[in-house]
N, C-alpha and C. Protein backbone atom coordinates (compact mmCIF):
# COMPACT_ATOMS: atom_id res chain seq x y z
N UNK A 1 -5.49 -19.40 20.00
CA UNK A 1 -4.71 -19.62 18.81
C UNK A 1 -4.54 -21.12 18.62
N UNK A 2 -4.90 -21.41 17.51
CA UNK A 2 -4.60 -23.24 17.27
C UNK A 2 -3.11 -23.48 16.66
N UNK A 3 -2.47 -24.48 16.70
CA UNK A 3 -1.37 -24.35 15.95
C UNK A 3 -1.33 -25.64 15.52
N UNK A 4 -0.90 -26.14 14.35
CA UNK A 4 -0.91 -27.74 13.95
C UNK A 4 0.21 -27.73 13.62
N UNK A 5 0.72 -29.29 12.86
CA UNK A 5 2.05 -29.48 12.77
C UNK A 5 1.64 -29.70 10.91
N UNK A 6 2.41 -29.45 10.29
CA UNK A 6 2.72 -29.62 8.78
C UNK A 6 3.48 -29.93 8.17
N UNK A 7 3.59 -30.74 6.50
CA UNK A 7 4.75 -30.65 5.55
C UNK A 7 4.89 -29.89 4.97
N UNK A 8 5.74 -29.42 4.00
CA UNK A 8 6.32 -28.82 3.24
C UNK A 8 6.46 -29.84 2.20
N UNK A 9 5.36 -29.64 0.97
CA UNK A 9 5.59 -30.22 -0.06
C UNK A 9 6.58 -29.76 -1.28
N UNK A 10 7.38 -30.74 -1.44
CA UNK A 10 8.50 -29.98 -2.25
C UNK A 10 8.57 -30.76 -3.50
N UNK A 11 8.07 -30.11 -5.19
CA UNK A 11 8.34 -30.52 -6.12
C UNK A 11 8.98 -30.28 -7.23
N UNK A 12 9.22 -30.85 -8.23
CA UNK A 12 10.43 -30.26 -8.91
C UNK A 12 9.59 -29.87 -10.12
N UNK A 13 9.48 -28.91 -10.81
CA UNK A 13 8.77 -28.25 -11.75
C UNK A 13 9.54 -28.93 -13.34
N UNK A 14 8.56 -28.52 -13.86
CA UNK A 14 9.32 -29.11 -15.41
C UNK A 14 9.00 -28.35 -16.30
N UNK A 15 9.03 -28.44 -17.17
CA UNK A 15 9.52 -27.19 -18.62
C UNK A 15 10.98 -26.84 -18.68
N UNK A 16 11.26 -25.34 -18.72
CA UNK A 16 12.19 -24.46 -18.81
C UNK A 16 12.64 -24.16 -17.42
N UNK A 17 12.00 -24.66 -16.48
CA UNK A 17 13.16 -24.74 -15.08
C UNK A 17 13.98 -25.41 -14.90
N UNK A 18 15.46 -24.78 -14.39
CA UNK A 18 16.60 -25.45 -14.26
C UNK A 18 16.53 -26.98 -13.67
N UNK A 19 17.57 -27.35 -14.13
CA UNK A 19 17.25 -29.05 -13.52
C UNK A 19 17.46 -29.21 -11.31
N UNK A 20 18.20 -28.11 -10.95
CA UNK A 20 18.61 -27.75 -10.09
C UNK A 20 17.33 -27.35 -8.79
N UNK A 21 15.86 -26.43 -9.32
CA UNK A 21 14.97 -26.08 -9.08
C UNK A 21 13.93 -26.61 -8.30
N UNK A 22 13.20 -26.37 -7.29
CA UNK A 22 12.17 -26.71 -7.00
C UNK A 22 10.96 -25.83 -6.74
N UNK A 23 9.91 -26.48 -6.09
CA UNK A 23 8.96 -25.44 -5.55
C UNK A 23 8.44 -26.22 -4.32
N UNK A 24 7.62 -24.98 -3.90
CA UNK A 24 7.61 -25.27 -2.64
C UNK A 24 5.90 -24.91 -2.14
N UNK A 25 5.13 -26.06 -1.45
CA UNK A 25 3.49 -25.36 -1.22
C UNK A 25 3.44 -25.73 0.49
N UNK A 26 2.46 -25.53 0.77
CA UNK A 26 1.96 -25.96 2.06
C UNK A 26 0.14 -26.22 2.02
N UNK A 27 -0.28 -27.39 2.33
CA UNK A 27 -1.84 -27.27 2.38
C UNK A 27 -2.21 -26.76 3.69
N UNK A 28 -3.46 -26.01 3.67
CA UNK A 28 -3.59 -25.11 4.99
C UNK A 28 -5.24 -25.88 4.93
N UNK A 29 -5.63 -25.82 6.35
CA UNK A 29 -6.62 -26.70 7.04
C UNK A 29 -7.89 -25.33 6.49
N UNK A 30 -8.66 -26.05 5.89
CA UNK A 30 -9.97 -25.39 5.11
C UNK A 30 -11.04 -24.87 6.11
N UNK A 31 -11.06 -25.14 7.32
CA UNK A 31 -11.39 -24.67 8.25
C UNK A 31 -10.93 -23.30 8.48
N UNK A 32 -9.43 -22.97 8.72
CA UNK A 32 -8.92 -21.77 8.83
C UNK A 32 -8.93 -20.80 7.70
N UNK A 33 -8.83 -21.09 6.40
CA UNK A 33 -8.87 -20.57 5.52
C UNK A 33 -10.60 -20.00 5.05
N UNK A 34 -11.65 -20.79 5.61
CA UNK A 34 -13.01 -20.13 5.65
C UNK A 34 -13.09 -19.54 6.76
N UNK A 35 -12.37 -19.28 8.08
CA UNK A 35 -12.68 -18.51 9.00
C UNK A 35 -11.61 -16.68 8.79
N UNK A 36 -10.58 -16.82 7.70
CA UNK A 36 -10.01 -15.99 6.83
C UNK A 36 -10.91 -15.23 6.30
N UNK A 37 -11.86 -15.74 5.51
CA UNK A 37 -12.85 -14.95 4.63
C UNK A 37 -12.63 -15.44 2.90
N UNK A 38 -11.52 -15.98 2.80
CA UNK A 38 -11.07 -16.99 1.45
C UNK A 38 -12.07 -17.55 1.39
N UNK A 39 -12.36 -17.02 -0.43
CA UNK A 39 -13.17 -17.40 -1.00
C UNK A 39 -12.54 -17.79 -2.61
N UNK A 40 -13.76 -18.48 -3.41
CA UNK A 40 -12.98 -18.65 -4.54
C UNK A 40 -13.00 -17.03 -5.32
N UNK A 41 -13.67 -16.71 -4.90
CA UNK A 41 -14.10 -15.23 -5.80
C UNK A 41 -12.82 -13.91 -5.07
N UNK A 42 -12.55 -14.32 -4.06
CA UNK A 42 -12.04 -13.63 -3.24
C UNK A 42 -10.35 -14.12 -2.60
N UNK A 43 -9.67 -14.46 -2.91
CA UNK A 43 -8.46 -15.62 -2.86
C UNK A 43 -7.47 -14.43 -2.70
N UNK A 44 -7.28 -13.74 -2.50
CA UNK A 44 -5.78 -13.03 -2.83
C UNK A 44 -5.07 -12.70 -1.46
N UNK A 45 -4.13 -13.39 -0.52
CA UNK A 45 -3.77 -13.33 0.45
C UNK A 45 -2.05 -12.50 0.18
N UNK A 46 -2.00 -11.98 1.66
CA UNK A 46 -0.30 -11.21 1.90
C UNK A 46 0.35 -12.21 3.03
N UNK A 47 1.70 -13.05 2.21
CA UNK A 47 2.25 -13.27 3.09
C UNK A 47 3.12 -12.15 3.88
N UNK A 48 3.97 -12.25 4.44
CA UNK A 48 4.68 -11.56 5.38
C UNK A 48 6.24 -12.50 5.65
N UNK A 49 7.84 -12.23 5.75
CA UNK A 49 8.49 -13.03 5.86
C UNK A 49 9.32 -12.46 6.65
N UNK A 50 9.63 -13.03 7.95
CA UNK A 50 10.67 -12.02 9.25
C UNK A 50 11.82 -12.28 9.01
N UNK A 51 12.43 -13.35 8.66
CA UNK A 51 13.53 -14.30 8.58
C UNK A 51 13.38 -15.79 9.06
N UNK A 52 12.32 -15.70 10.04
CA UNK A 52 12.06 -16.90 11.49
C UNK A 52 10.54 -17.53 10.68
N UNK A 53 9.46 -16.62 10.67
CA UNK A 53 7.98 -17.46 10.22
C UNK A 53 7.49 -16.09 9.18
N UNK A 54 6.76 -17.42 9.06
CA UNK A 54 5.73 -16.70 7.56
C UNK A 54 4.54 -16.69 8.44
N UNK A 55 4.00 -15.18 7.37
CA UNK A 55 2.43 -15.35 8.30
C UNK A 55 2.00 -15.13 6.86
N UNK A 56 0.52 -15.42 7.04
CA UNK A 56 -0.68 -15.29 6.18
C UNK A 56 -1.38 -14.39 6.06
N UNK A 57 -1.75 -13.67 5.40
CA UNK A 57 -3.09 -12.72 5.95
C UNK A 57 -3.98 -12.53 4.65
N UNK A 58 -5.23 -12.35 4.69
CA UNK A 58 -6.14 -12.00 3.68
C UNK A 58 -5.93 -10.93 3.16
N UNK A 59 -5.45 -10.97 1.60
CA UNK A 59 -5.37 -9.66 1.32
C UNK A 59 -6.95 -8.27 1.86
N UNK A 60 -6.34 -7.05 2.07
CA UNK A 60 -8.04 -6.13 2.14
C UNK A 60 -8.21 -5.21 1.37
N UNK A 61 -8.88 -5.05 1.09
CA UNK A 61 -9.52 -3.67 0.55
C UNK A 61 -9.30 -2.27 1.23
N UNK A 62 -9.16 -1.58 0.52
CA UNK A 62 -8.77 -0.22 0.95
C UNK A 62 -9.91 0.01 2.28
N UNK A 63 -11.31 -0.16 1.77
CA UNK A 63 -11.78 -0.01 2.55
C UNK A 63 -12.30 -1.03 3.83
N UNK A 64 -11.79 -2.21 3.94
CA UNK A 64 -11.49 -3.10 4.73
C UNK A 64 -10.21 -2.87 5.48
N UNK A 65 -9.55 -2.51 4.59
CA UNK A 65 -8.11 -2.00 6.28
C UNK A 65 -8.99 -0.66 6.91
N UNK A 66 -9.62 0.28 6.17
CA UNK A 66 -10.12 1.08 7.21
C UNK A 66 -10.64 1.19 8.34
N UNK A 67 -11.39 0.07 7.96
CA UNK A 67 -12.81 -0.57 8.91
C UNK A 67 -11.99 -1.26 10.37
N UNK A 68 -10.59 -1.83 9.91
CA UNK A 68 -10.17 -2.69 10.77
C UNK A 68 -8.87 -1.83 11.39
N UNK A 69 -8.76 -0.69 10.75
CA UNK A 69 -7.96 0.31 11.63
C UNK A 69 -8.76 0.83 12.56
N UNK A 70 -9.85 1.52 11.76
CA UNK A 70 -10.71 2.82 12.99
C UNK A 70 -10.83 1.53 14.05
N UNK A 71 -11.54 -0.17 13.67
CA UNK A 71 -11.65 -0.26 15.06
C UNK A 71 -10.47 -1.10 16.24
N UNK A 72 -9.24 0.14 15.67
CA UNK A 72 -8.34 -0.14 16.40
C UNK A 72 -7.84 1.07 17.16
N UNK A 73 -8.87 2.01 16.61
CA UNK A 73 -8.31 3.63 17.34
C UNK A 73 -7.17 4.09 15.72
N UNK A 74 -6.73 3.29 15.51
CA UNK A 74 -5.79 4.49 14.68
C UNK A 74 -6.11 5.78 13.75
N UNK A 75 -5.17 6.49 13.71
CA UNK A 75 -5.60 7.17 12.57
C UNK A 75 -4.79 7.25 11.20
N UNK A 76 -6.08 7.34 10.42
CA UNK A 76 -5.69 6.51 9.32
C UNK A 76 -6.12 8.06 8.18
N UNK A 77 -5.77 7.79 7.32
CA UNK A 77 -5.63 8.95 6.06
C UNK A 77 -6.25 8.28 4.59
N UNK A 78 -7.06 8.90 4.20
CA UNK A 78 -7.51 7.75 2.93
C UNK A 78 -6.76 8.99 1.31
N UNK A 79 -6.44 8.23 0.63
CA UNK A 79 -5.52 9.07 0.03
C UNK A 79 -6.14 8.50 -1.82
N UNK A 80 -6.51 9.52 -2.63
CA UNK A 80 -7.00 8.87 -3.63
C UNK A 80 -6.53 10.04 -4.89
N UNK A 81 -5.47 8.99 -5.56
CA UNK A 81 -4.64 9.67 -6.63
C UNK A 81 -5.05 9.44 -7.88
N UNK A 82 -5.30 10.95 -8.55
CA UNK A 82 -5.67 10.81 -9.90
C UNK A 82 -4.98 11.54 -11.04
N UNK A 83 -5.41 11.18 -12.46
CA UNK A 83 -4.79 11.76 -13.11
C UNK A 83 -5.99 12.10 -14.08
N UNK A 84 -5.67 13.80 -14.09
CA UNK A 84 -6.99 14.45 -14.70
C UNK A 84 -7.85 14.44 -13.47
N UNK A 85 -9.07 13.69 -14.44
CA UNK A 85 -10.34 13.56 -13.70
C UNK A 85 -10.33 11.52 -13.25
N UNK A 86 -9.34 10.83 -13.63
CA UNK A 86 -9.70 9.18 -13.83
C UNK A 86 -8.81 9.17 -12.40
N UNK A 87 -9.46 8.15 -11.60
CA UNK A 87 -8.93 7.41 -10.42
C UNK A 87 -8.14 6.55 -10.47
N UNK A 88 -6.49 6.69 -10.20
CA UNK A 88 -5.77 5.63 -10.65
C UNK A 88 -5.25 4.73 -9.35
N UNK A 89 -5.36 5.87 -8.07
CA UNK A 89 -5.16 4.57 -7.12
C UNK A 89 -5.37 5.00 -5.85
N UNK A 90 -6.04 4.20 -5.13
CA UNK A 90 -6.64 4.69 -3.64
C UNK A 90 -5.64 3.76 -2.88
N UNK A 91 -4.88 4.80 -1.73
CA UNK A 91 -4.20 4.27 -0.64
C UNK A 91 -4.85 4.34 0.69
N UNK A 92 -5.09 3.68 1.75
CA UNK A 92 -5.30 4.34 2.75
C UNK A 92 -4.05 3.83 3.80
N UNK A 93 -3.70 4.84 4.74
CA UNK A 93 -2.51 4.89 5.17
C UNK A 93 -3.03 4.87 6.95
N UNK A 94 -2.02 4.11 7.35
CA UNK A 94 -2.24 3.87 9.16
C UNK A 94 -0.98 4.61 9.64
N UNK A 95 -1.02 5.64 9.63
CA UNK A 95 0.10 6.83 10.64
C UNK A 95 0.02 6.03 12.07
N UNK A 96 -0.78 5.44 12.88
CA UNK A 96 -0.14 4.38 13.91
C UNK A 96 0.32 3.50 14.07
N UNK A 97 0.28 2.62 13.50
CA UNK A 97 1.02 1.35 12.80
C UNK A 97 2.22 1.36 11.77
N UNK A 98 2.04 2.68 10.65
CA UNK A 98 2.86 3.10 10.01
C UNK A 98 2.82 1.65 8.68
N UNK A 99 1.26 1.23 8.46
CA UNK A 99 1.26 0.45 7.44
C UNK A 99 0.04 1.33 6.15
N UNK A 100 0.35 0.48 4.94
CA UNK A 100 -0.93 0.33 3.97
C UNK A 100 -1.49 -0.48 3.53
N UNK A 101 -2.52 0.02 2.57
CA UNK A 101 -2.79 -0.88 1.82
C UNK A 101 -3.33 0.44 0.47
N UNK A 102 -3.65 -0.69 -0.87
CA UNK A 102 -3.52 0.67 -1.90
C UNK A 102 -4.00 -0.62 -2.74
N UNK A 103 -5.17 0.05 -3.50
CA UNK A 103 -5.46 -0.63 -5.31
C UNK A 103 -5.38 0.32 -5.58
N UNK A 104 -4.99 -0.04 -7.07
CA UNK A 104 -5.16 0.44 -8.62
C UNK A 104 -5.85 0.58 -9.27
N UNK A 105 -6.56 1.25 -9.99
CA UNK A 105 -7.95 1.24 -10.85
C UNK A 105 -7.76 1.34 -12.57
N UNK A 106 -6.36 1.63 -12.55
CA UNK A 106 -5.52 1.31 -14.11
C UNK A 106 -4.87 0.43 -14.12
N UNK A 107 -4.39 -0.13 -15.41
CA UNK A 107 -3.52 -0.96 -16.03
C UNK A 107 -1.92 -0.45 -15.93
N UNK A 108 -2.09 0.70 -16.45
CA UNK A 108 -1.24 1.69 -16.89
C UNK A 108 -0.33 2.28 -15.50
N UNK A 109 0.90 1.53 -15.38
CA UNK A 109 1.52 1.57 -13.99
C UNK A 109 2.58 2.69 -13.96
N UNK A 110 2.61 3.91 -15.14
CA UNK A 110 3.20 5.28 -15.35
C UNK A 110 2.14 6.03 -14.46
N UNK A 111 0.84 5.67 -14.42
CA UNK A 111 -0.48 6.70 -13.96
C UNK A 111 -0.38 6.28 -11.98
N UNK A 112 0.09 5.20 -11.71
CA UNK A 112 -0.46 4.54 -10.59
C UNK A 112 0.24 5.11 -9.34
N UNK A 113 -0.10 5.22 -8.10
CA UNK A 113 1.18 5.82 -7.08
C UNK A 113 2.24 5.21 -7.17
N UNK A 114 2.20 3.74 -6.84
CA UNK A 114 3.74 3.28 -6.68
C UNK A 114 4.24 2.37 -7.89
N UNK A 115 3.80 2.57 -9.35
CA UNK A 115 4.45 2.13 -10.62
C UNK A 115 4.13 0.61 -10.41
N UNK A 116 5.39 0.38 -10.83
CA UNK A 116 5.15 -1.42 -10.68
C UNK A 116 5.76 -2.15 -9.43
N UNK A 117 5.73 -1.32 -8.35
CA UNK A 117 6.06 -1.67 -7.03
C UNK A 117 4.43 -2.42 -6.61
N UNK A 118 4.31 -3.78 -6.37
CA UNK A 118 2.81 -4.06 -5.64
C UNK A 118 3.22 -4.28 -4.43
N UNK A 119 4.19 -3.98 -3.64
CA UNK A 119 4.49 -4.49 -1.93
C UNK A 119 4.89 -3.33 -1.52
N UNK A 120 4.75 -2.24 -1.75
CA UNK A 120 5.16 -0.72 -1.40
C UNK A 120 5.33 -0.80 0.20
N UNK A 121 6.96 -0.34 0.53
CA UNK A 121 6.66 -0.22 2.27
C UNK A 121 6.10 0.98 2.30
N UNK A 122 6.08 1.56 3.95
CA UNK A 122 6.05 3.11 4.61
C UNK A 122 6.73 3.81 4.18
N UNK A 123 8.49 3.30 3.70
CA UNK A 123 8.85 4.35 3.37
C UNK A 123 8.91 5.04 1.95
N UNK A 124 8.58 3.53 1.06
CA UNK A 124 7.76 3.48 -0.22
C UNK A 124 6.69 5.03 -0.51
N UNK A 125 5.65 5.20 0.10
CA UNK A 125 4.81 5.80 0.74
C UNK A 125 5.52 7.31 0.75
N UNK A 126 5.97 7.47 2.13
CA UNK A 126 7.03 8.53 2.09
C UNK A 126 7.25 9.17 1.13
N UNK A 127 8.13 8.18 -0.03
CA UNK A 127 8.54 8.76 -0.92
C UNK A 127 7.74 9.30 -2.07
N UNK A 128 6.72 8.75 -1.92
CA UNK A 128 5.77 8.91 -2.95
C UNK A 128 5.06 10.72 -2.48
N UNK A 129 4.76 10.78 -1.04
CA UNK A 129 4.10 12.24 -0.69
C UNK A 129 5.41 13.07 -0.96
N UNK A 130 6.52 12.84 -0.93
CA UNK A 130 7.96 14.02 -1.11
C UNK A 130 7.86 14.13 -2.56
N UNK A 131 7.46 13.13 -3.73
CA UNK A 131 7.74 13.07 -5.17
C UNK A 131 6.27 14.17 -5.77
N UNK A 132 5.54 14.47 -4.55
CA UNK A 132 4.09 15.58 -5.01
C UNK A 132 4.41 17.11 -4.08
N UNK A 133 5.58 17.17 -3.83
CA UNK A 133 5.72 18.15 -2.93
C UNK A 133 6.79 19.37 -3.39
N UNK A 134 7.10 20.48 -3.46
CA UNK A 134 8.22 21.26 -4.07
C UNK A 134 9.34 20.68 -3.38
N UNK A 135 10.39 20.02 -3.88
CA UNK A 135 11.84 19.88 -3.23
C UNK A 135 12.15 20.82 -2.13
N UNK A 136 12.63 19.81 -1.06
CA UNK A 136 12.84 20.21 0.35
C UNK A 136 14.34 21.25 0.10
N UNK A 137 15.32 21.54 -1.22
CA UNK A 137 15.96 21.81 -1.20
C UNK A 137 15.96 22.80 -2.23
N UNK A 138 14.83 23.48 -2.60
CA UNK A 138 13.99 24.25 -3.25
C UNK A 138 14.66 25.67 -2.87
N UNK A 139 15.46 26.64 -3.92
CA UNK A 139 15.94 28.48 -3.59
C UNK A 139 14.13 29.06 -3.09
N UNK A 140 13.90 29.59 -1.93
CA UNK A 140 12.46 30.17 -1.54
C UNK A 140 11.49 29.11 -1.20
N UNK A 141 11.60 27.92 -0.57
CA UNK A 141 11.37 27.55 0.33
C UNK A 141 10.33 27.99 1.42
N UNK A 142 11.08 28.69 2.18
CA UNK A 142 10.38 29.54 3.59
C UNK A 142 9.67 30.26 2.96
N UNK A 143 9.82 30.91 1.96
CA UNK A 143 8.76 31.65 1.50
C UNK A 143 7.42 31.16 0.77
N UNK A 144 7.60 29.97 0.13
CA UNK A 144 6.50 28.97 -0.87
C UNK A 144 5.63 28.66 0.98
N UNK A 145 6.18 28.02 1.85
CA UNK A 145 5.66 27.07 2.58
C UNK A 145 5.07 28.54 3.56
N UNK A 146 5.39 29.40 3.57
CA UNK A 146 4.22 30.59 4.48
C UNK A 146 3.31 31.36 3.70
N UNK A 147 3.47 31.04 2.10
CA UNK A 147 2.61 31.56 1.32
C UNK A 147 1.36 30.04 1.24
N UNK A 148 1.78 28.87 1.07
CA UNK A 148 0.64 28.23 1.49
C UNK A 148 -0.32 27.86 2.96
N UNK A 149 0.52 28.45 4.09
CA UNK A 149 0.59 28.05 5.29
C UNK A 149 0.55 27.22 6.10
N UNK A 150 1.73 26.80 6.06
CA UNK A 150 2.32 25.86 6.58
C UNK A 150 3.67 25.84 7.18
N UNK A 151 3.50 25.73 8.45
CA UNK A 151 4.42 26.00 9.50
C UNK A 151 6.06 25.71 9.03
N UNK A 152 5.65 24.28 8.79
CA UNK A 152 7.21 23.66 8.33
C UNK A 152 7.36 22.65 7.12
N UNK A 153 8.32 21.95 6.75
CA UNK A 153 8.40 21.33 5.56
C UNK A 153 7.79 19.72 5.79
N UNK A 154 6.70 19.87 5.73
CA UNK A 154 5.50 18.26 5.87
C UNK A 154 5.08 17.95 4.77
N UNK A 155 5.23 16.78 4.08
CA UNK A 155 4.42 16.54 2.72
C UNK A 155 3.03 16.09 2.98
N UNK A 156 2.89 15.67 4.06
CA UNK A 156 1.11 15.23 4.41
C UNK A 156 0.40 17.01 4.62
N UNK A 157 1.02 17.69 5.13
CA UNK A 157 0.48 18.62 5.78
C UNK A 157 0.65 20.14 4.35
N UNK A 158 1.36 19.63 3.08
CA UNK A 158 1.68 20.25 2.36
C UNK A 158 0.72 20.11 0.77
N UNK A 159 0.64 18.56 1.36
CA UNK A 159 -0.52 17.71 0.23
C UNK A 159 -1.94 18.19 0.61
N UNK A 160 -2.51 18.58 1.92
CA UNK A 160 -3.31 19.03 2.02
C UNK A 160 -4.08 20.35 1.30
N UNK A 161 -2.93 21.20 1.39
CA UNK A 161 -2.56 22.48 0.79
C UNK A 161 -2.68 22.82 -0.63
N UNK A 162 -1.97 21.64 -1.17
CA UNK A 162 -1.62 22.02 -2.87
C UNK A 162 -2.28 21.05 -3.85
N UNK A 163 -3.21 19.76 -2.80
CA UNK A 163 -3.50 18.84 -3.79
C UNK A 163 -2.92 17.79 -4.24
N UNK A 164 -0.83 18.26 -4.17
CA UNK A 164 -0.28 17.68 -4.88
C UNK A 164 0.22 17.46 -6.38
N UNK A 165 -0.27 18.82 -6.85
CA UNK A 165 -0.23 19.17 -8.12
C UNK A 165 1.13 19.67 -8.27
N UNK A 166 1.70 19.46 -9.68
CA UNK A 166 2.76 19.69 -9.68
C UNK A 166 3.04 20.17 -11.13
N UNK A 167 3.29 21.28 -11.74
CA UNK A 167 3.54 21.84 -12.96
C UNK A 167 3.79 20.85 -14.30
N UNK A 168 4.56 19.83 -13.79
CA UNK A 168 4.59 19.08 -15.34
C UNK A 168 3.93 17.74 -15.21
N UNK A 169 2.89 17.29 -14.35
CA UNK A 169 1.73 16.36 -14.66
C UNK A 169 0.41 16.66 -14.72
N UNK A 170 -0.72 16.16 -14.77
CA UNK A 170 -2.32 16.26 -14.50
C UNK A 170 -2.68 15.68 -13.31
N UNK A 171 -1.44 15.10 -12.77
CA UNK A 171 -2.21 13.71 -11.63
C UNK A 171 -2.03 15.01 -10.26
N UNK A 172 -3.26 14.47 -9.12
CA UNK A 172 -2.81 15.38 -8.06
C UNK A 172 -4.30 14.25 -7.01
N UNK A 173 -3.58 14.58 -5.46
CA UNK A 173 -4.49 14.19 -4.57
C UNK A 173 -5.65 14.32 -4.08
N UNK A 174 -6.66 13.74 -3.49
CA UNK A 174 -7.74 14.09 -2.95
C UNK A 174 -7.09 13.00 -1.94
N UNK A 175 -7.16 13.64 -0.11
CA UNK A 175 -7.11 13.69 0.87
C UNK A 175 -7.85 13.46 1.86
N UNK A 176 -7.96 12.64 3.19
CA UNK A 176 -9.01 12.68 3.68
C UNK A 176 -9.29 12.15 5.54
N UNK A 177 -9.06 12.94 6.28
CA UNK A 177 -9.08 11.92 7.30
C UNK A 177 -9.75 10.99 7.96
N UNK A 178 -9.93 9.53 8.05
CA UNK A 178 -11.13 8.70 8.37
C UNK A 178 -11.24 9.19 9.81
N UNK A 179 -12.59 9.10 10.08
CA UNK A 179 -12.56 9.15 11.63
C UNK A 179 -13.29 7.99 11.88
């Protein structure tokens, strides 16, 4: 791991920003940033903020976190939500790590899994497989979940089952486990 020492360039913006305001950059050594995979065509990085340090990371592709899960052993779920027949957004999900990653293939952020959320956590996620699932607090219940078969109340294990379809939309899942 290399570590260098840096400034924090701090300038004061002008237009319609308060007089009070600043901003804030850091130049990062072009060396590290081509051993990233940053490109001009390709630029879109995830910071990360603990309270203590910022990290960097290259934004990936759905199918680039895959690649870099399987070769971590995890298992990972590739999850691709549509409405109708049009692809509005592929997640793939790390059940070991308990991270994602997810594009959009619309504009239209009513059609998309997580709306106009672009930093969706796990439990983001979560909520999104419970919002394709019959309410956990559903009169017949035990009876819906042994008529599809399914042991107990799982939305991964329920999405499998139903698609994810749900009486008053068109949108529903296609499912998938990477190996």
């Amino acid at each position: 791991m290399e570590k260098r020492i840096g400034n924090v360039i701090i300038q004061t913006p002008g237009g319609t920003a308060s007089k009070n305001s600043s901003t804030y950059k850091v130049s990062l050594p072009s060396a590290w940033i081509k051993e990233m995979g940053i490109t001009d065509s390709d630029r879109q990085i995830e910071m990360t903020f603990d309270g203590t340090a910022i990290t960097i990371s290259k934004k990936l592709s759905p199918d680039e976190f895959i690649r870099s899960g399987r070769s971590k052993g995890h298992k990972i779920y590739l999850l691709s939500y549509y409405d109708d027949q049009a692809l509005c957004s592929k997640i793939a999900a790390d059940y070991t790590d308990q991270t994602l990653c997810f594009e959009n293939y619309t504009n239209n952020f009513l059609r998309t899994a997580f709306g106009n959320n672009l930093v969706p956590t796990w439990e983001d996620f979560q909520a999104f497989l419970e919002e394709r699932c019959i309410p956990r607090s559903r009169a017949g219940l035990r009876a819906y979940l042994d008529t599809i078969g399914v042991d107990q109340y799982d939305p991964l294990e329920i999405i499998q089952k139903t698609k994810g379809r749900m009486a008053e939309d068109n949108q529903w899942l296609r499912m998938e486990v990477v190996e």
